[in-house]
Protein backbone atom coordinates (compact mmCIF):
# COMPACT_ATOMS: atom_id res chain seq x y z
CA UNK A 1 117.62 101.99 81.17
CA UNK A 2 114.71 100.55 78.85
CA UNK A 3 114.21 102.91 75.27
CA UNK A 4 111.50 101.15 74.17
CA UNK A 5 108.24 99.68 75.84
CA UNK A 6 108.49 96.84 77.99
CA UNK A 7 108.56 93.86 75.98
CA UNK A 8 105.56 92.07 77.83
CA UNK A 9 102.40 94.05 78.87
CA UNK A 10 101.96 94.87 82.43
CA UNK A 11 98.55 92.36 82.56
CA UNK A 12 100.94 89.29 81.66
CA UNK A 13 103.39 90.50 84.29
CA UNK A 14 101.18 90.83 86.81
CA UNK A 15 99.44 87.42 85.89
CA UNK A 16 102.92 85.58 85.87
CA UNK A 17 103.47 86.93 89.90
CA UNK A 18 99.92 86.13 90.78
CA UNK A 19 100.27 82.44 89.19
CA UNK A 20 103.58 81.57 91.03
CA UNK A 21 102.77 82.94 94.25
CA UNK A 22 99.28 80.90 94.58
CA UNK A 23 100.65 77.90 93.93
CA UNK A 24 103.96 76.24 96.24
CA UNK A 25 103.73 73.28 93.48
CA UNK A 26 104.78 76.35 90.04
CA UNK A 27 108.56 77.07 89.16
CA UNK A 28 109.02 79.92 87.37
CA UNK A 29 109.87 77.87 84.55
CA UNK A 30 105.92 76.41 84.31
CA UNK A 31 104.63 79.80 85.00
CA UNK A 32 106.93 81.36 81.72
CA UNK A 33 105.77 77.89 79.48
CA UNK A 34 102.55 78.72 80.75
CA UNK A 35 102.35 82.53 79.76
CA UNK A 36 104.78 82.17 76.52
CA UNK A 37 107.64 84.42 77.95
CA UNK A 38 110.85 83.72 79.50
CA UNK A 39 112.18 81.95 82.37
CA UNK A 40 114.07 85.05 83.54
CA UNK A 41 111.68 87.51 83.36
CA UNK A 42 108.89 85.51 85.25
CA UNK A 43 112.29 85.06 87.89
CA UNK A 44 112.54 88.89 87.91
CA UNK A 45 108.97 89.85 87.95
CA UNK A 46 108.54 87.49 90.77
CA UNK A 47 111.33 88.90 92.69
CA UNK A 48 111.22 92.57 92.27
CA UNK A 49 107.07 92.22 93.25
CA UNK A 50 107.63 90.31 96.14
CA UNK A 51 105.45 87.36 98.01
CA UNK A 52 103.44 90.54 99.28
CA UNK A 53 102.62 90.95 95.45
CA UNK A 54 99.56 88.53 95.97
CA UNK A 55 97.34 88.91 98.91
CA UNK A 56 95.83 85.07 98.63
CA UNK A 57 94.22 85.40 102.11
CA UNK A 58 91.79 88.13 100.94
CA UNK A 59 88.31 87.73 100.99
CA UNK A 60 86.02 88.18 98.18
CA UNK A 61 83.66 91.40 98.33
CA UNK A 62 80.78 88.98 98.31
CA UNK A 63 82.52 87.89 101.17
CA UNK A 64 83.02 90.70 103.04
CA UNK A 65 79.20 91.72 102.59
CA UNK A 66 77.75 88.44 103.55
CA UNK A 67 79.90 88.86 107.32
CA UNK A 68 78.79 92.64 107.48
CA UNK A 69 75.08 91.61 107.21
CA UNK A 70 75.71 89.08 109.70
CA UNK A 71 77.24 91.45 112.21
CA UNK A 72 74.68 93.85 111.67
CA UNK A 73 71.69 91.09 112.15
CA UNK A 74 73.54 90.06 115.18
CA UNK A 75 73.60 93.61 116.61
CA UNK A 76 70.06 94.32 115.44
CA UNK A 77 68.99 91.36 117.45
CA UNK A 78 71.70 92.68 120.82
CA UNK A 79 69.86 95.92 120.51
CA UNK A 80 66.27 94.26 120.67
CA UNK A 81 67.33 91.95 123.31
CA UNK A 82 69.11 95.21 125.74
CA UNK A 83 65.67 97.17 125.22
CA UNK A 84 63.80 94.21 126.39
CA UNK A 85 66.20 94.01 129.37
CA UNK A 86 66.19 97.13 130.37
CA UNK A 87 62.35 98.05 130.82
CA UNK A 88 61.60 101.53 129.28
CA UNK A 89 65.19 102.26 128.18
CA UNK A 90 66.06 102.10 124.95
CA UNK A 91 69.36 100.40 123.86
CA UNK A 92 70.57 103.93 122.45
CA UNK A 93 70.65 105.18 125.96
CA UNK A 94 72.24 101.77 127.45
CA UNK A 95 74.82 101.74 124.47
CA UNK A 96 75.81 105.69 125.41
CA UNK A 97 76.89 104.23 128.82
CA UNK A 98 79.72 102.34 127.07
């Protein structure tokens, strides 16, 4: 049980997990000559955090906005399209039926 602060702040920690986990290539040897702490705490931070630690196949909220304007262009332009279809209906009504 720890009686004093951790010796490393929690932003290098979390850097050191982040760093090996993105790249195959890092040991945690490069990542703790990298950060200026030790070899065995990089090993433990990495393996107490997990590989679910870094989520490397998330997308960017830029991302994420740019495909939720598409999708909603794309359904603006479905909508137009079902009203034209359907003469006198709108694409509410035909939308309801699903």
């Amino acid at each position: 049980m720890r009686l004093g602060p951790a010796p490393y702040p929690r932003e290098v920690r979390e850097r050191a997990v982040e760093m090996y986990w993105s790249d195959p290539k890092l040991s945690c040897a490069a990542v703790a000559r990298e950060l200026g702490c030790s070899e065995e705490s990089v090993r433990r931070w990495v393996h107490q955090a997990g590989p679910r630690a870094v989520d490397l196949g998330s997308p960017t909220p830029a991302e994420v906005h740019a495909s939720l304007d598409r999708i909603e262009a794309t359904l603006a332009h479905l909508e137009r399209r079902i009203a034209a279809l359907v003469d006198g209906t709108s694409a509410t009504e035909i939308l309801a039926l699903f």
